[in-house]
N, C-alpha and C. Protein backbone atom coordinates (compact mmCIF):
# COMPACT_ATOMS: atom_id res chain seq x y z
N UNK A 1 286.61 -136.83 14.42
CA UNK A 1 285.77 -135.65 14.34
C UNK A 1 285.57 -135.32 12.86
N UNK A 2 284.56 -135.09 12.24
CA UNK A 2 284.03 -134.82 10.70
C UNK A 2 284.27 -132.89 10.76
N UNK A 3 284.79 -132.82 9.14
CA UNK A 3 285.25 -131.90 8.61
C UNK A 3 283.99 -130.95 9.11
N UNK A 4 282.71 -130.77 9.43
CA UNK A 4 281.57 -130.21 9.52
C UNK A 4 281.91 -129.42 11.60
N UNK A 5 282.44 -130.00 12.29
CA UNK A 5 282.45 -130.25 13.66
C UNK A 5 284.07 -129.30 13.77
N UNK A 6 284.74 -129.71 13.38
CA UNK A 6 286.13 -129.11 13.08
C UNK A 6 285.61 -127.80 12.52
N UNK A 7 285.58 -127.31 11.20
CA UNK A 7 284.78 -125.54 10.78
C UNK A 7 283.78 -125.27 12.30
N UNK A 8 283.46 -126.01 12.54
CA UNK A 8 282.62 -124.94 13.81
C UNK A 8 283.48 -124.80 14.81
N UNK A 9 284.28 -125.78 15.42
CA UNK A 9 285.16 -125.35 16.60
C UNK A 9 286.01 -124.07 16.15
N UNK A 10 286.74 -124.10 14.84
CA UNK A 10 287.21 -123.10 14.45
C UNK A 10 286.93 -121.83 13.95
N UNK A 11 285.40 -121.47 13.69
CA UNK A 11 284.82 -120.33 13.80
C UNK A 11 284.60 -119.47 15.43
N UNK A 12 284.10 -121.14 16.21
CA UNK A 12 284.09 -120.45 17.69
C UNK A 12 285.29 -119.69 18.03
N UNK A 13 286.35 -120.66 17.83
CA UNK A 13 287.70 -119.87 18.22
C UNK A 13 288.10 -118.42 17.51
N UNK A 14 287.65 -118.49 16.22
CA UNK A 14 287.61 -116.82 16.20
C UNK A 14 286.73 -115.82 16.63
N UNK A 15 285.69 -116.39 17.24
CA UNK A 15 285.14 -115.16 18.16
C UNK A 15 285.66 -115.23 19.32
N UNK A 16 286.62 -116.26 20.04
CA UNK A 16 287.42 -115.89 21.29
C UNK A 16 288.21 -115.19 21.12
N UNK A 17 288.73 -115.75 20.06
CA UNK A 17 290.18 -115.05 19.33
C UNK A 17 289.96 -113.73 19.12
N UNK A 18 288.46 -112.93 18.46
CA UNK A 18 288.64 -111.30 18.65
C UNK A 18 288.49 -111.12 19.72
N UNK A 19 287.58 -111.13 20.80
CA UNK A 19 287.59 -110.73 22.57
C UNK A 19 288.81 -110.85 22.47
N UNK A 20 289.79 -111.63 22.68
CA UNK A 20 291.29 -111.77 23.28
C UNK A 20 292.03 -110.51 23.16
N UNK A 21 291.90 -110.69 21.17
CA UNK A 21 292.39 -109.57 20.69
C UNK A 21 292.18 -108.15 20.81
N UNK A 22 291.03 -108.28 20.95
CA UNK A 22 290.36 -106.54 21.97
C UNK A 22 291.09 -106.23 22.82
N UNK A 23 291.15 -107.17 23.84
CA UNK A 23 291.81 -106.45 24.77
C UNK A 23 293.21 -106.58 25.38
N UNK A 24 293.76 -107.25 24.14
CA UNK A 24 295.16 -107.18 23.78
C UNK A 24 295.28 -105.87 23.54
N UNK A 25 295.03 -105.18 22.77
CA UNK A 25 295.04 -104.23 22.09
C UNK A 25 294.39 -102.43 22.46
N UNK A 26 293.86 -103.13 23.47
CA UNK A 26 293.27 -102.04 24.60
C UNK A 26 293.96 -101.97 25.70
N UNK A 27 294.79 -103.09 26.00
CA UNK A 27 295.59 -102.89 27.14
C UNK A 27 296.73 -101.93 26.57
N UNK A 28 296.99 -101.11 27.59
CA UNK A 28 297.80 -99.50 27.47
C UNK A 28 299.40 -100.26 28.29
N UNK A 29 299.52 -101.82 28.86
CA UNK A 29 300.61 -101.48 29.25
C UNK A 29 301.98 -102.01 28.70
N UNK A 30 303.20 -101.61 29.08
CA UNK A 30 304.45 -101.39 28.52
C UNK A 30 305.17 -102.25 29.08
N UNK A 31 306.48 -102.41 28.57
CA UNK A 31 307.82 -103.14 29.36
C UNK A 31 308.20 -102.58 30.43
N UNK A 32 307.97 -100.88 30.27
CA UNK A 32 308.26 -100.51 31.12
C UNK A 32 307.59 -100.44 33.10
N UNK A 33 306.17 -101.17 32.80
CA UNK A 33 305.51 -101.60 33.68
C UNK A 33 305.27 -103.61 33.90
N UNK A 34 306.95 -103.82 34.48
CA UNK A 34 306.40 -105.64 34.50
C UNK A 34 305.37 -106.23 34.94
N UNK A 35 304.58 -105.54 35.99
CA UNK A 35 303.16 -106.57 36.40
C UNK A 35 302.43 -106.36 35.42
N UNK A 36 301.72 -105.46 35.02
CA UNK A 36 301.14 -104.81 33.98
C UNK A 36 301.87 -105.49 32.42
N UNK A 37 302.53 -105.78 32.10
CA UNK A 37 302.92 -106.31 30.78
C UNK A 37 303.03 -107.51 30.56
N UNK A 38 303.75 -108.29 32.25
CA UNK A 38 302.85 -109.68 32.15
C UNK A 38 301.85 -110.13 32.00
N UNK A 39 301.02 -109.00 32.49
CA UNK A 39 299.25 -109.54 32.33
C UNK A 39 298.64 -109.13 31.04
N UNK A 40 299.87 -108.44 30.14
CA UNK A 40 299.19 -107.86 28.94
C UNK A 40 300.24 -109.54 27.82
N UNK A 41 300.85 -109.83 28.38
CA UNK A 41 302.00 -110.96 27.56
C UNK A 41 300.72 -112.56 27.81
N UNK A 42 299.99 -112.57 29.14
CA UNK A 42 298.95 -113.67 28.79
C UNK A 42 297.94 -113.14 27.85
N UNK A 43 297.58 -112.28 27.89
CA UNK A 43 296.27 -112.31 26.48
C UNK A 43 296.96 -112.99 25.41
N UNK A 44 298.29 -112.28 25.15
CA UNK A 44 299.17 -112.86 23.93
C UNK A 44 299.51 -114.25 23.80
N UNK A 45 299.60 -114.85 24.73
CA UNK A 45 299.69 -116.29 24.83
C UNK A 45 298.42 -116.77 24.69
N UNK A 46 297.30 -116.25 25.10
CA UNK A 46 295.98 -117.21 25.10
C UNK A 46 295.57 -116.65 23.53
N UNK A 47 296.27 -115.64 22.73
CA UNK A 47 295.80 -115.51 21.39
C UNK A 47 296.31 -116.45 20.19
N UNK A 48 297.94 -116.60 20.74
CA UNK A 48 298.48 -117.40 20.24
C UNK A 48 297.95 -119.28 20.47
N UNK A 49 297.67 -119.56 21.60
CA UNK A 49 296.87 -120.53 21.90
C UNK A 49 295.45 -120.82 20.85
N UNK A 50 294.72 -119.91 20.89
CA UNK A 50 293.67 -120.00 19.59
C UNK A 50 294.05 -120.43 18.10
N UNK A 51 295.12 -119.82 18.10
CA UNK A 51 295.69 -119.83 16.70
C UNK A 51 295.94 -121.53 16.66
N UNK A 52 296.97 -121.68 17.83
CA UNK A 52 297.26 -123.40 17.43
C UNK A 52 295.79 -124.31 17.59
N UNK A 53 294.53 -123.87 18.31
CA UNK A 53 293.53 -124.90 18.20
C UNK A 53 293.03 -124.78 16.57
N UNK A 54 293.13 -123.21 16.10
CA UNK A 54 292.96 -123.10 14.68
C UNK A 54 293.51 -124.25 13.54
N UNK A 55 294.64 -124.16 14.03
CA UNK A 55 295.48 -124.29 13.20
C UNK A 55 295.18 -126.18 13.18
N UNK A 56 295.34 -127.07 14.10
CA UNK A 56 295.20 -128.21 14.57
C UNK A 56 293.69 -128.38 14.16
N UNK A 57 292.85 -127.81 14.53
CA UNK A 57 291.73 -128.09 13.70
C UNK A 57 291.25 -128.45 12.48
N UNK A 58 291.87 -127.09 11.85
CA UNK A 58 291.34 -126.77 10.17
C UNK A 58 291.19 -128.11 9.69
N UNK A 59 290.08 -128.56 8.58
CA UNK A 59 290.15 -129.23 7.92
C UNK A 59 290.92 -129.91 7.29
N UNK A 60 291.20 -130.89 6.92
CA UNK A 60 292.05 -131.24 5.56
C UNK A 60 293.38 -131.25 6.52
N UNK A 61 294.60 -131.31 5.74
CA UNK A 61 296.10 -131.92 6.60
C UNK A 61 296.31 -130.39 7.27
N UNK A 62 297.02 -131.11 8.47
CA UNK A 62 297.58 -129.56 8.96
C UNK A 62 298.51 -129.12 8.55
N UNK A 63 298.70 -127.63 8.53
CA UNK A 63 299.75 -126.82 7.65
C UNK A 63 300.91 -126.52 8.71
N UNK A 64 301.81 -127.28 7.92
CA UNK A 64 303.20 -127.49 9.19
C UNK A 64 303.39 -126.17 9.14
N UNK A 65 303.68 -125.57 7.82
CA UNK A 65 304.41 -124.54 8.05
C UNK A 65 303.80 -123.14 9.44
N UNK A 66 302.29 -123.26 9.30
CA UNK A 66 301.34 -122.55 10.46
C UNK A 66 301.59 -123.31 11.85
N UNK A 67 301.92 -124.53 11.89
CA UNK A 67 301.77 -125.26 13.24
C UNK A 67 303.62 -124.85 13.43
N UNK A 68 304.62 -124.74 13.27
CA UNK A 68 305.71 -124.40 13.18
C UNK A 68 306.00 -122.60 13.67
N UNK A 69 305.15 -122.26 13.12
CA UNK A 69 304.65 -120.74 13.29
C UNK A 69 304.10 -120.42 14.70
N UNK A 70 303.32 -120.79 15.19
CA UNK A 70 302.33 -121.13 16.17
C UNK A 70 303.24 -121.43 17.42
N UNK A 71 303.72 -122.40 17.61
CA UNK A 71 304.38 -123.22 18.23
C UNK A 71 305.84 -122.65 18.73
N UNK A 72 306.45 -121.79 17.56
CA UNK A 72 307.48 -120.37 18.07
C UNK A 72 306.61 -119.34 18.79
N UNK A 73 305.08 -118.96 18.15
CA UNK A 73 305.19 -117.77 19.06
C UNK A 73 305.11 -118.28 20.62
N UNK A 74 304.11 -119.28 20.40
CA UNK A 74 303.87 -119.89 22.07
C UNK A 74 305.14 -120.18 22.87
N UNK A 75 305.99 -120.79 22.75
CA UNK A 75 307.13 -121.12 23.10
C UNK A 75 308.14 -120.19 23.34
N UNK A 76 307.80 -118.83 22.61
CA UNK A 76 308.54 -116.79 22.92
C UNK A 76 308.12 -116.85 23.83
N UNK A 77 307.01 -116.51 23.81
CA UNK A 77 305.60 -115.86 24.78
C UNK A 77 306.12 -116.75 26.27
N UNK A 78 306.15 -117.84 26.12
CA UNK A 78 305.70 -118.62 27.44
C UNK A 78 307.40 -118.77 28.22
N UNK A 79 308.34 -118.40 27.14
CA UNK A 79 309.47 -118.23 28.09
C UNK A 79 309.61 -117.68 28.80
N UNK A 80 308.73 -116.49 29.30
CA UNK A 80 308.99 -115.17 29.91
C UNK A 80 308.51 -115.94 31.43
N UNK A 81 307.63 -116.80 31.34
CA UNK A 81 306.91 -117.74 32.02
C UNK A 81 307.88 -118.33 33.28
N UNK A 82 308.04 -119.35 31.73
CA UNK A 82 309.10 -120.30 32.57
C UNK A 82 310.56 -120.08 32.24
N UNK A 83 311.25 -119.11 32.41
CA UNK A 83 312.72 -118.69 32.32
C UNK A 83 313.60 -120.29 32.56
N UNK A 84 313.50 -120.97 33.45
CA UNK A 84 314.54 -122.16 34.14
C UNK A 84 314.17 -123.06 32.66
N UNK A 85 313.27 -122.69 31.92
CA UNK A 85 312.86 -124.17 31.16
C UNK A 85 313.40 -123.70 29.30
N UNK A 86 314.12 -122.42 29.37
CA UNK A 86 314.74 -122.52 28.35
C UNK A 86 314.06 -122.80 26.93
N UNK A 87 312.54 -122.13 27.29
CA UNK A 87 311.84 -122.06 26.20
C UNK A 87 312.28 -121.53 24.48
N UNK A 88 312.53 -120.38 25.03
CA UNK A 88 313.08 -119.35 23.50
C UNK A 88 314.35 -120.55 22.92
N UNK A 89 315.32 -120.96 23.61
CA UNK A 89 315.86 -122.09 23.06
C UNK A 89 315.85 -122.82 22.17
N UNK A 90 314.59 -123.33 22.54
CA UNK A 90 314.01 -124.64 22.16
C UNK A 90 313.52 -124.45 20.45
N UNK A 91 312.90 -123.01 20.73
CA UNK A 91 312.55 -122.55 19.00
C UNK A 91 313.60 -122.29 18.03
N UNK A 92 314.57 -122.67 18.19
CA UNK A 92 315.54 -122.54 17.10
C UNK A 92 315.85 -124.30 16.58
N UNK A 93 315.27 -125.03 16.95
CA UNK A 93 315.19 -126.56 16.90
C UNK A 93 313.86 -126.36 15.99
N UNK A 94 313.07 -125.78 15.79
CA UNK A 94 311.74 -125.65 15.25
C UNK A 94 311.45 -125.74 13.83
N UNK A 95 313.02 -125.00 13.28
CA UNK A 95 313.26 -124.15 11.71
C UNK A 95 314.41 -125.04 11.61
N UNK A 96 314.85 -126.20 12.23
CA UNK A 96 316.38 -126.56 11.54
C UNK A 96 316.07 -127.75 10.54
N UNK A 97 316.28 -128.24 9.63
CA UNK A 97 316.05 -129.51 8.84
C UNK A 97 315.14 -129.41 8.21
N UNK A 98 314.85 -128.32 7.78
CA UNK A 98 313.86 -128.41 6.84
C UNK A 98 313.57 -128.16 5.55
């Protein structure tokens, strides 16, 4: 894919990326409401999701340190998901050796 094709996928993704964020941010609900905060914890995952097509996109080499970044929040976010699969775990393997 040419550096020209890549900048456009990644502009698109920031106009998903604000919708997402709208109504991330418009949603009113709490911890203290779990159906309601799960459905407010996927916007957050599908924002964080943008970020890694961002990020995997961009031009030029990818920036570990952003794909490293990315890749913890998704892997927070999505534990709540899959609890048995020991996600949050896994992100402390993410930051070691480096």
């Amino acid at each position: 894919m040419d550096d020209t094709k890549r900048s456009e996928l990644v502009r698109m993704g920031w106009d998903i990326h604000g919708v997402v964020e709208e109504h991330y941010h418009c949603d009113p609900a709490t911890r203290n409401e779990p159906d309601a905060w799960r459905e407010k914890q996927r916007l957050l995952l599908a924002d964080m999701a943008i970020h890694l097509l961002q990020t995997a996109l961009q031009p030029g080499n990818i920036e570990l340190d952003k794909l490293t970044n990315n890749l913890n929040a998704i892997l927070t976010i999505a534990d709540q998901f899959l609890p048995h699969a020991d996600l949050k775990k896994a992100t402390g393997k993410l930051y070691s050796g480096r």
